[in-house]
Protein backbone atom coordinates (compact mmCIF):
# COMPACT_ATOMS: atom_id res chain seq x y z
CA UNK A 1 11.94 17.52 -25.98
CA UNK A 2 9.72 17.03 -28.86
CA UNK A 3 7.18 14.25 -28.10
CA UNK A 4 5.77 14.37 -32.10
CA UNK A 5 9.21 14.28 -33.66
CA UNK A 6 11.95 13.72 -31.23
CA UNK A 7 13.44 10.22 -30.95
CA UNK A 8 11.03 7.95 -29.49
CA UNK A 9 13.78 5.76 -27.09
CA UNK A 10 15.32 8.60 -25.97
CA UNK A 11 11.74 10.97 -25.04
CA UNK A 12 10.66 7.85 -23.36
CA UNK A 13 13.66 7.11 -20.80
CA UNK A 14 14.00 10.51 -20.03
CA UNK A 15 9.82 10.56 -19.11
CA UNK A 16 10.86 7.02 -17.34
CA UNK A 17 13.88 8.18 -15.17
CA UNK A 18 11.36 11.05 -13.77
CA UNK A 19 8.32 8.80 -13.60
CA UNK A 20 9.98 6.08 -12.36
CA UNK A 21 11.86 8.36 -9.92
CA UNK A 22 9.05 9.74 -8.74
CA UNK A 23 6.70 7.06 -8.37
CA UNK A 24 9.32 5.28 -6.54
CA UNK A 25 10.31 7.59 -3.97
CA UNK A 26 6.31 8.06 -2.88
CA UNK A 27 6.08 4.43 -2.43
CA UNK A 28 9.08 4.79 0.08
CA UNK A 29 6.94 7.13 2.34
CA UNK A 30 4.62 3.96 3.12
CA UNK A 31 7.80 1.80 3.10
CA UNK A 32 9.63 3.75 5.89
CA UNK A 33 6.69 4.56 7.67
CA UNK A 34 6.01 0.59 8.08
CA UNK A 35 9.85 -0.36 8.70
CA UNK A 36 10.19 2.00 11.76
CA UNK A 37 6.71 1.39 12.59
CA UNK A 38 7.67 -2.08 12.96
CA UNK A 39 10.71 -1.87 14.16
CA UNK A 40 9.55 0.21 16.95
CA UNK A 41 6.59 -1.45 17.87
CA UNK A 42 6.65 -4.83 16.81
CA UNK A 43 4.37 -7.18 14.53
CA UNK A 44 1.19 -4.48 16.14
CA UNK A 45 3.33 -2.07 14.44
CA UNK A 46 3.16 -3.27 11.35
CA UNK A 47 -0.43 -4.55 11.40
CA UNK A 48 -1.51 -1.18 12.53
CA UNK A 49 0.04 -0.04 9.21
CA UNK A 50 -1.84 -2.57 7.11
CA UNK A 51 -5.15 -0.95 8.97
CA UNK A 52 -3.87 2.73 7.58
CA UNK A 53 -2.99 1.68 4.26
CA UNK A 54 -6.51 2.24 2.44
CA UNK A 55 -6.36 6.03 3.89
CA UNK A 56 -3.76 5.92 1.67
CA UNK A 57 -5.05 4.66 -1.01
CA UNK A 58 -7.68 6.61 -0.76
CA UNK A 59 -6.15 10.38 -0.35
CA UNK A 60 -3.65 9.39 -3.69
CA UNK A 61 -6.51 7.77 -5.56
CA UNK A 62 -8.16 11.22 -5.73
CA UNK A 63 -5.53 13.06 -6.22
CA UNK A 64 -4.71 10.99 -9.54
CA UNK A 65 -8.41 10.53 -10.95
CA UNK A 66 -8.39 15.00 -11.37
CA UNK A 67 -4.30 14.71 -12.45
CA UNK A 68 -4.41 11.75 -14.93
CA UNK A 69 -8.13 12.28 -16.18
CA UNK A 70 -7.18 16.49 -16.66
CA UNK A 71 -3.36 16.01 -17.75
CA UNK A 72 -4.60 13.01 -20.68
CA UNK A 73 -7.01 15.77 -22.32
CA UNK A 74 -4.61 18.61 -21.94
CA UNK A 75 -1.71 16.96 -23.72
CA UNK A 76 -4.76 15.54 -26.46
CA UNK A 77 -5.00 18.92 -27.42
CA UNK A 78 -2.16 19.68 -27.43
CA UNK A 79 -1.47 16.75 -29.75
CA UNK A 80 -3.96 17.94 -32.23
CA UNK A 81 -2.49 21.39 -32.38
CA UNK A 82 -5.37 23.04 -30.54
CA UNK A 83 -4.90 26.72 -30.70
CA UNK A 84 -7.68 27.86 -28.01
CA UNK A 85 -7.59 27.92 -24.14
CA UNK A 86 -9.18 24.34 -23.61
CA UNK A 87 -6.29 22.96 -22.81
CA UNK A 88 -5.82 25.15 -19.85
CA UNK A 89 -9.51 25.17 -19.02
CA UNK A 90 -9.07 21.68 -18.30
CA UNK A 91 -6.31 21.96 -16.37
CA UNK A 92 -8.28 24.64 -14.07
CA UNK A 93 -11.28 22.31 -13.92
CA UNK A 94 -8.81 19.37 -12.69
CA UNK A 95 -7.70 21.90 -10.42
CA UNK A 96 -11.42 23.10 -8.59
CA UNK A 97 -12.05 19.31 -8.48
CA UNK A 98 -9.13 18.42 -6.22
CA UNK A 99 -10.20 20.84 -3.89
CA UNK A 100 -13.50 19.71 -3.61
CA UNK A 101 -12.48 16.37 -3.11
CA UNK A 102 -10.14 17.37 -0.85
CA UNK A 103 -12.30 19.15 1.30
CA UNK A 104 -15.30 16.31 1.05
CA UNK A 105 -12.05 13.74 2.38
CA UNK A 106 -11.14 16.10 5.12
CA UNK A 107 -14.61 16.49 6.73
CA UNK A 108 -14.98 12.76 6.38
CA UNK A 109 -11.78 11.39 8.34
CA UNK A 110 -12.34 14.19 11.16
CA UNK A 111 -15.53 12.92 11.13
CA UNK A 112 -15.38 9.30 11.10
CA UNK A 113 -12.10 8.31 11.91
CA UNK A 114 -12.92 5.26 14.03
CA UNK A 115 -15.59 3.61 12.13
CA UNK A 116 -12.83 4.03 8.73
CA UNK A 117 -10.73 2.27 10.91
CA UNK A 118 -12.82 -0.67 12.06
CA UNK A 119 -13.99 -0.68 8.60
CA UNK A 120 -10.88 -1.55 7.89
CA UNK A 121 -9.89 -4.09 9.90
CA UNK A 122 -8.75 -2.55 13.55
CA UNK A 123 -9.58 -4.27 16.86
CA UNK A 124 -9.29 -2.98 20.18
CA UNK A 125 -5.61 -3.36 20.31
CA UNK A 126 -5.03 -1.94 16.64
CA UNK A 127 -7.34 0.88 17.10
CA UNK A 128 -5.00 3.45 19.84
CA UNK A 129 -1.88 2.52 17.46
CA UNK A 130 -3.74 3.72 14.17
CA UNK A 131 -5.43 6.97 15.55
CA UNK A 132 -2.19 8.25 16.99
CA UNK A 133 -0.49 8.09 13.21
CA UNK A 134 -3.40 9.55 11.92
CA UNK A 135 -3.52 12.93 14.25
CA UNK A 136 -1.13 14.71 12.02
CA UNK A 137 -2.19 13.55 9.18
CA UNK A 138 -5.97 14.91 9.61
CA UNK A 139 -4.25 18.45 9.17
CA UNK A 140 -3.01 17.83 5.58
CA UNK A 141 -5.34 15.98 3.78
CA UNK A 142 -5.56 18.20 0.53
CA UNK A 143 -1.29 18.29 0.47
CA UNK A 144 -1.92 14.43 -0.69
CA UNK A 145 -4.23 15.30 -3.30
CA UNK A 146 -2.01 18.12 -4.23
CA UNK A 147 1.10 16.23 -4.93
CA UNK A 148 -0.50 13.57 -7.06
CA UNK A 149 -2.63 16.43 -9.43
CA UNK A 150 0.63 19.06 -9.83
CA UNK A 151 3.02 15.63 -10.55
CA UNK A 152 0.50 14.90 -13.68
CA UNK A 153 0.54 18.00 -15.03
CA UNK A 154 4.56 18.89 -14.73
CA UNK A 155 4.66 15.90 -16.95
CA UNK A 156 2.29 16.62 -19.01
CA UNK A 157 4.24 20.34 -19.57
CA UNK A 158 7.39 19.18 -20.24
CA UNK A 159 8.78 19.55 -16.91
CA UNK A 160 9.23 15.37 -15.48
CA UNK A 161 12.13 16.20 -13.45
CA UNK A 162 10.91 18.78 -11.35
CA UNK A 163 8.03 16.49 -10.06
CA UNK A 164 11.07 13.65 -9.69
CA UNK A 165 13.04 16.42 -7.49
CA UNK A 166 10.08 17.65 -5.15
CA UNK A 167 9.14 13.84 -4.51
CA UNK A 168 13.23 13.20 -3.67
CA UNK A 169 13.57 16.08 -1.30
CA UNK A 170 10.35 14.98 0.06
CA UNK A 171 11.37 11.23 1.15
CA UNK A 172 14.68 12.38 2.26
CA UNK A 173 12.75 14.16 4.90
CA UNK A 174 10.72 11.71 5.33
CA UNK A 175 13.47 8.76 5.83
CA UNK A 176 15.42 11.45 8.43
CA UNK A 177 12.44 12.56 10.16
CA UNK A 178 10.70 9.17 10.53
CA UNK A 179 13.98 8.27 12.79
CA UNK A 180 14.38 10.68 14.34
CA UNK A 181 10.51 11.28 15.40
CA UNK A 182 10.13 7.61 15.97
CA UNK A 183 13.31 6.60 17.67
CA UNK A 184 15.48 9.75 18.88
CA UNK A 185 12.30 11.72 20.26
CA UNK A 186 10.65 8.72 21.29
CA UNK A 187 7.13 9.32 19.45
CA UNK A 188 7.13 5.96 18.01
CA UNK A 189 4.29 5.80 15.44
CA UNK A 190 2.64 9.19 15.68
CA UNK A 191 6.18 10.16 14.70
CA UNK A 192 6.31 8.48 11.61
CA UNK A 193 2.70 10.75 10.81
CA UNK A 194 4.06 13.52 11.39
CA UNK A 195 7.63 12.74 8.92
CA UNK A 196 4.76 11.61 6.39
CA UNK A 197 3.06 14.97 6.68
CA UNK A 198 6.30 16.82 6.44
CA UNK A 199 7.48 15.29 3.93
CA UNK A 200 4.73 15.51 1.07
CA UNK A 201 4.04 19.13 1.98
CA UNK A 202 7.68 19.98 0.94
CA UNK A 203 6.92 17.77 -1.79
CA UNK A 204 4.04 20.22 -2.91
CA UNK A 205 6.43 23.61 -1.96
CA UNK A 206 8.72 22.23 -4.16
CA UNK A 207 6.86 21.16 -7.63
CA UNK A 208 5.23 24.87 -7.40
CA UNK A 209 8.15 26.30 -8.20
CA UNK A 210 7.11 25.05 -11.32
CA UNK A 211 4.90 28.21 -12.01
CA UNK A 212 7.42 30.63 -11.78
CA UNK A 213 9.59 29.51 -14.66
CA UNK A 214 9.50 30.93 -18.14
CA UNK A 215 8.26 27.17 -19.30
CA UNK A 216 5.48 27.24 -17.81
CA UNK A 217 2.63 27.17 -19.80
CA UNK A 218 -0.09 26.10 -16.74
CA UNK A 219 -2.79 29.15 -16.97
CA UNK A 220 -5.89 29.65 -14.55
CA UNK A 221 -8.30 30.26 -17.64
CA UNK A 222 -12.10 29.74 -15.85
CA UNK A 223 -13.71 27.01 -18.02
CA UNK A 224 -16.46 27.59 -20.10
CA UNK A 225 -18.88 24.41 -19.76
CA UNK A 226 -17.60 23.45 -16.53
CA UNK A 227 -19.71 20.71 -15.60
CA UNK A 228 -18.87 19.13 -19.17
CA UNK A 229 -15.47 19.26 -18.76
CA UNK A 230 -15.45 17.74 -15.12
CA UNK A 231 -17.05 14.99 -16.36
CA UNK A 232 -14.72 14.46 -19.08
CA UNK A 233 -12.13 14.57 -16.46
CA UNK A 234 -13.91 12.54 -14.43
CA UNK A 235 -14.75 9.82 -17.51
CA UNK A 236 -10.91 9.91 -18.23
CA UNK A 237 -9.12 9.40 -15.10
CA UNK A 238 -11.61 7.07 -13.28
CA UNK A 239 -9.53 3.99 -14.04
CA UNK A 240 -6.29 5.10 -12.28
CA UNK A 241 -8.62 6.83 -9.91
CA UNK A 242 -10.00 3.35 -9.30
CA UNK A 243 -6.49 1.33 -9.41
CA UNK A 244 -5.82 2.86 -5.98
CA UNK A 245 -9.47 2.55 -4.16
CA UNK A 246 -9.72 -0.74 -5.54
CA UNK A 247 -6.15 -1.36 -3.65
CA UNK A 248 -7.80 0.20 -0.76
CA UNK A 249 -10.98 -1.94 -1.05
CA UNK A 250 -9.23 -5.44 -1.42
CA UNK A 251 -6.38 -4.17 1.74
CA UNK A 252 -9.70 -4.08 3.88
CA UNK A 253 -11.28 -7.44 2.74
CA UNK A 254 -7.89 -9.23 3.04
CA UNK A 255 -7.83 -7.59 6.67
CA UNK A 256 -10.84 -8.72 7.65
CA UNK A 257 -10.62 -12.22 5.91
CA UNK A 258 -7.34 -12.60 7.63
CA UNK A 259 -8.39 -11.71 11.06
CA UNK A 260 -11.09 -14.00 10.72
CA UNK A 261 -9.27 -17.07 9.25
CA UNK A 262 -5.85 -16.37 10.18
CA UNK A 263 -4.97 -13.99 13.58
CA UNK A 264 -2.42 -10.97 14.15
CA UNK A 265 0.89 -12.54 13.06
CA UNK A 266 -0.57 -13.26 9.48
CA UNK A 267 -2.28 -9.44 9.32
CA UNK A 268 1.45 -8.42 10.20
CA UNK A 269 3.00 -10.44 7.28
CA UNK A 270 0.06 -9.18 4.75
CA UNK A 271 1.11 -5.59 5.73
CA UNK A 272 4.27 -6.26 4.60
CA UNK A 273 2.71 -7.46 1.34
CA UNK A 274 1.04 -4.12 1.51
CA UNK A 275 4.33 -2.24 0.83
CA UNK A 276 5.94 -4.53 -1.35
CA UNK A 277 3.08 -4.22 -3.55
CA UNK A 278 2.80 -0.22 -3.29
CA UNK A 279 6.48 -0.57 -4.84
CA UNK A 280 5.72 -3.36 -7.70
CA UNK A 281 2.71 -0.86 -8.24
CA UNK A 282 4.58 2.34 -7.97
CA UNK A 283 7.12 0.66 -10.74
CA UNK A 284 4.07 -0.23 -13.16
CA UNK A 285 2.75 3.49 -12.25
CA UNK A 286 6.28 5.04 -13.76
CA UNK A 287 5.71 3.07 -16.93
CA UNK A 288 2.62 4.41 -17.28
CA UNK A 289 3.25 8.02 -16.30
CA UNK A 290 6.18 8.38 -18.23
CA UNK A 291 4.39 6.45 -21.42
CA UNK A 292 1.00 9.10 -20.73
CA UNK A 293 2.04 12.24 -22.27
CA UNK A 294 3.93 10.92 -25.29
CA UNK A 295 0.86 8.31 -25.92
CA UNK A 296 -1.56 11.24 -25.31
CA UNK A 297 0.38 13.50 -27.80
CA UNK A 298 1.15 10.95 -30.16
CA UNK A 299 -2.72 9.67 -30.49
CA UNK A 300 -4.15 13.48 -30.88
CA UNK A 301 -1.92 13.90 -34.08
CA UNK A 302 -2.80 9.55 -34.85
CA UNK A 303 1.03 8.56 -35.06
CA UNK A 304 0.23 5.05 -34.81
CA UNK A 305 3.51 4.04 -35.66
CA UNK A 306 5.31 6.16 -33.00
CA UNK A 307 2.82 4.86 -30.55
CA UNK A 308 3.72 0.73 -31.61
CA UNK A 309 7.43 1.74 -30.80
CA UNK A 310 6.24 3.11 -27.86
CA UNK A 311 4.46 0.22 -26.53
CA UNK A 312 7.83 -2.31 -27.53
CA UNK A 313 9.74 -0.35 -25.33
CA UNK A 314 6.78 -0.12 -22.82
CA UNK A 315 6.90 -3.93 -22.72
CA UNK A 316 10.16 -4.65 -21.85
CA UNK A 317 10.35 -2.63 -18.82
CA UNK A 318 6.99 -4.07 -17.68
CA UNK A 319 8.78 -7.43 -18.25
CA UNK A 320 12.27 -6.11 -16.29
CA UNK A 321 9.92 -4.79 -13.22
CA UNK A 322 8.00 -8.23 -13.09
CA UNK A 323 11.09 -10.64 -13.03
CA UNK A 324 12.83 -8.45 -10.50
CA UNK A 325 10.21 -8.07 -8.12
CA UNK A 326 9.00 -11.29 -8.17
CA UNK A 327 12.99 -13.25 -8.06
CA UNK A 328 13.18 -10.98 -4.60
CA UNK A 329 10.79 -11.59 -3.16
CA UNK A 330 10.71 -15.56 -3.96
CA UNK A 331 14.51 -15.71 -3.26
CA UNK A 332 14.82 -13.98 0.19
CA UNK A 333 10.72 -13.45 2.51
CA UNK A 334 12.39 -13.43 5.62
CA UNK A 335 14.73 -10.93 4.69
CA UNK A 336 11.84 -8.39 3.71
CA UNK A 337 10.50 -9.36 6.71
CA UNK A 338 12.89 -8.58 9.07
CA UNK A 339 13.07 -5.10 6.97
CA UNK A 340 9.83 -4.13 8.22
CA UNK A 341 9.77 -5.19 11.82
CA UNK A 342 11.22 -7.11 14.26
CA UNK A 343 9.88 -10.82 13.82
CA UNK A 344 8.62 -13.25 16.56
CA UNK A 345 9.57 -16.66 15.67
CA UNK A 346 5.71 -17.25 14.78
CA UNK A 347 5.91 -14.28 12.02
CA UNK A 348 9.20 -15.86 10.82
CA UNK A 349 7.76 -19.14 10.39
CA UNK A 350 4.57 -18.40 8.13
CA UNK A 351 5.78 -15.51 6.54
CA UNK A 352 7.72 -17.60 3.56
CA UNK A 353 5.15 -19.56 2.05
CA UNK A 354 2.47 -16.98 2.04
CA UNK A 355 4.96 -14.08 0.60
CA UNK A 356 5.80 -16.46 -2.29
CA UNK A 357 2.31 -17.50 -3.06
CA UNK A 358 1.66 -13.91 -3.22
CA UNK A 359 4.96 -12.76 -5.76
CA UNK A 360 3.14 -14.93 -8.45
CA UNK A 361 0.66 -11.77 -8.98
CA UNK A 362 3.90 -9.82 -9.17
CA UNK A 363 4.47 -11.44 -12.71
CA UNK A 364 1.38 -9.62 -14.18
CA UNK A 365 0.40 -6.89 -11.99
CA UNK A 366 2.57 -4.23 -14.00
CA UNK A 367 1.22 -5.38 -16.83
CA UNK A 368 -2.23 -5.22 -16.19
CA UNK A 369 -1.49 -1.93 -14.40
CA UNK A 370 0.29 -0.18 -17.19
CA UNK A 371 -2.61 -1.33 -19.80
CA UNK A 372 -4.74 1.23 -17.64
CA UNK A 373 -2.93 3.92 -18.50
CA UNK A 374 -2.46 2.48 -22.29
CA UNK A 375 -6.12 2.70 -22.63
CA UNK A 376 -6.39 6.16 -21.24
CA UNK A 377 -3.82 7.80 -23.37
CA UNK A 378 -5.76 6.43 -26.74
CA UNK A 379 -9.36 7.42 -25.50
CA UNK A 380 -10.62 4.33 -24.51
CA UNK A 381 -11.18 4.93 -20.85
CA UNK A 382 -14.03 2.34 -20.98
CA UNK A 383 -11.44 -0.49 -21.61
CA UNK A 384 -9.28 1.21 -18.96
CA UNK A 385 -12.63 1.03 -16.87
CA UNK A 386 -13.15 -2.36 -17.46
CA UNK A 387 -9.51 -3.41 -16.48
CA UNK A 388 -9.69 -1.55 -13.22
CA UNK A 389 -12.88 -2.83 -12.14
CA UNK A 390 -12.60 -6.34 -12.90
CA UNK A 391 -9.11 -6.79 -11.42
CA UNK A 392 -9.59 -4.08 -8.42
CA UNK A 393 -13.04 -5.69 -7.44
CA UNK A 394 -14.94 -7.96 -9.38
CA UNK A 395 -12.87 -11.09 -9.90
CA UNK A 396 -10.36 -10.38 -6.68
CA UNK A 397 -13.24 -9.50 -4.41
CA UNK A 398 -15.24 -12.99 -5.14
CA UNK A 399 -12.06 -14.83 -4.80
CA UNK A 400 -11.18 -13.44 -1.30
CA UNK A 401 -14.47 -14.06 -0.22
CA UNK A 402 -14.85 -17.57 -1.70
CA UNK A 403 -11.33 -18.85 -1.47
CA UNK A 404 -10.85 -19.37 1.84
CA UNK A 405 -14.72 -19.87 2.98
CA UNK A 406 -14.63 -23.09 0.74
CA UNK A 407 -10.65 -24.22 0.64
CA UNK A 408 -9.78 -22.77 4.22
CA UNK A 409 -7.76 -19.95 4.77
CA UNK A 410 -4.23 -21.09 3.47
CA UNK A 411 -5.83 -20.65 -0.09
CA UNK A 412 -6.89 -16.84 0.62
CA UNK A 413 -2.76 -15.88 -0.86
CA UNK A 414 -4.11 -17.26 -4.32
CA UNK A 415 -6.96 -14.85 -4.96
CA UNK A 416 -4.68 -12.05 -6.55
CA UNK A 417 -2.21 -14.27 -8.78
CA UNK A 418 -5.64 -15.57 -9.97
CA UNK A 419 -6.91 -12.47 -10.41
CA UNK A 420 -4.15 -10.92 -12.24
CA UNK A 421 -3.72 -14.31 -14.80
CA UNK A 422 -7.21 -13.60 -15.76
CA UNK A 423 -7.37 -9.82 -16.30
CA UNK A 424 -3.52 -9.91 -17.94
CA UNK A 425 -4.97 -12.93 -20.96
CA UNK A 426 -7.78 -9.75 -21.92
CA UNK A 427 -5.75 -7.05 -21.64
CA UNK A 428 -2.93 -8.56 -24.25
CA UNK A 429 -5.43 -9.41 -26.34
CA UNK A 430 -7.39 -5.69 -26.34
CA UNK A 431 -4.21 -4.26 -26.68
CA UNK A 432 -3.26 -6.16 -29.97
CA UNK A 433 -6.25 -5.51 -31.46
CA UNK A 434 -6.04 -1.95 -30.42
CA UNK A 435 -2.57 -1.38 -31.77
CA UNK A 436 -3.66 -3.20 -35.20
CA UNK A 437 -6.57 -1.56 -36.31
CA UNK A 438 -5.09 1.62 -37.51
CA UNK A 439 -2.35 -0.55 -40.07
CA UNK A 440 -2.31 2.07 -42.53
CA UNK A 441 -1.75 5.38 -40.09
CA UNK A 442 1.65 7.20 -40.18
């Protein structure tokens, strides 16, 4: 499909049924995971899971900071008609990165898995629970990475629905294997590990099948100014890169905050927030991944006007996803909470009122997600920058610090709805003015 010429609505929903796809069914690895996890071992389950979840967010972040940042610049040249090898330099660079990254991550959770883990919130009683779903996953660290890079780039050349395939026949095996590890063999959480494991390393098997068609047009070509080209990478991908550690950052200072102001039952309930947000997240992530290679293309040969019909159609689905995720969660807590484990009477009883405070961030989050990936696609990654930082740390950071030292601990649930009001009133107006200013392109 033509992303220059072809027609814009219909290029667009095809890149969104694969993105969306996609970005969907990864979310569902954490989602299982937690909802046997919890269902097997209780509210400990669950809050266990919270503990894991910047590991997570970790692994993926680095995995898309060398597969957004090197897929934005490949389909950029390709945009502008570039005749050379850069394009596939860049795709090689993006390609030696991950695998130093991936090696620097390995060494480091071998290494220190139990201060990561108290870092992030485990006690005592959290602690045996978390390192037993970790033991399998310490052997496939760089599958993680390895996923996220080769999904970019199958978009970026043309080929969305293979990543959407590999990803499916990956969480089937993981929603099969997570029962029948956890419950029919008995291995409870380390189970669910190992279905996680299994899972994204068919994942990878499957999306490098890619290479061997006649469409491909991926090409190890060694780059010439490597270093240069890294950092260009590097420059371009750092705000989705930092989407995901921020998410990471702000799990572990809610986990601490809530241990310290609020006890077990409300960690349990905020790891269910965990996973609901990995999906509203996931959703804004398909709008953005399916929007990235047609923006890309469409800004290296400036066809502003493509790009403004774009962006209508971008908006609507960023207003579908926020409705929709915010009426269910509003309309039924409880039921999402007995989803992921089975409730004491304690868990049922709090759980309510914090999950709603909570679904008012779910109003802008895609939004302010999907204007990352906005910014990236027309070379501004230091707006894109400046989104990520100031939502992922800046502004949310102070206010889970401050929020509940000065108001008490019921006013903690506030800090992202804040948060995202605040980042979503710049980001509409950067995004006009960035959309204006070329008036009188084609």
């Amino acid at each position: 499909m033509d992303l220059l010429s072809g027609n814009i609505k219909k290029v667009y929903l095809k890149y969104l049924a694969a993105a969306f796809g996609s970005a969907l069914i990864t979310s569902i690895y954490g989602v299982v995971d937690m909802a046997m996890v919890g269902q097997y071992h209780g509210p400990s389950g669950s809050a266990a899971m919270a503990v894991i979840a910047p590991i997570w967010n970790i692994l993926y972040s680095f995995g898309l900071l060398t597969g957004i940042g090197g897929s934005v610049l490949f389909s950029n040249l390709r945009g502008k008609g570039s005749t050379d090898t850069e394009d596939q330099e860049y795709f090689t660079t993006a390609v030696l990165l991950t695998i130093a990254f991936a090696a620097v991550l390995w060494i480091s959770l071998i290494a220190w898995e139990e201060p990561l883990l108290r870092l992030f919130g485990a006690n005592d009683a959290l602690l045996s629970l978390s390192k037993r779903y970790l033991v399998p996953v310490k052997f496939a660290v760089p599958v993680f990475l390895f996923t996220q890079l080769l999904a970019a780039f199958l978009r970026n050349d043309s080929d969305p629905g293979l990543a959407t395939k590999a990803v499916l026949c990956g969480g089937v095996i993981n929603v099969v294997g997570d029962y029948l590890l956890v419950f029919v063999l008995d291995l409870g959480i380390m189970g669910a590990g190992i279905a996680t494991v299994g899972s994204a390393a068919l994942s990878l098997l499957v999306m490098s099948t890619h290479f061997l068609k006649k469409t491909n047009t991926l090409r190890w070509v060694w780059p010439g100014h490597f270093f240069v080209k890294a950092a260009h990478i590097l420059t371009t991908g750092f705000s989705t890169f930092f989407i995901d550690i921020a998410m990471g950052i702000l799990t572990m200072l809610f986990n601490r905050q809530i241990m310290r102001y609020a006890g077990t039952d409300a960690l349990a309930v905020y790891g269910i927030i965990v996973n609901i947000s990995t999906f509203v997240q996931c959703c804004a992530y398909g709008i953005g991944q399916a929007s990235q290679p047609i923006l890309s293309t469409n800004y290296g040969a400036q066809k502003w006007n493509r790009i403004r019909r774009l962006v209508r159609y971008n908006m609507v689905t960023v207003l579908v996803v926020s409705v929709v995720w915010f009426g269910l969660v509003v309309s039924m807590p409880n039921g999402f909470v007995r989803l992921f484990m089975t409730p004491t009477e304690s868990v049922l009883t709090i759980a309510p009122s914090i999950l709603r405070i909570y679904a008012l961030s779910f109003l802008l989050l895609p939004l302010n997600i999907y204007s990352t990936y906005f910014f990236q696609s027309v070379m501004k990654p230091g707006i894109s920058f400046l989104v990520s930082i100031v939502r992922g740390m800046v502004v949310s950071g102070a206010l889970i610090l401050i929020l509940p030292a000065v108001f008490g601990g019921a006013l903690l649930w506030y800090a992202m709805p804040i948060t995202e009001l605040f980042v979503a009133v710049f980001v509409i107006l950067y995004m006009r003015k960035t959309l204006l200013a070329p008036v009188g392109s084609n």
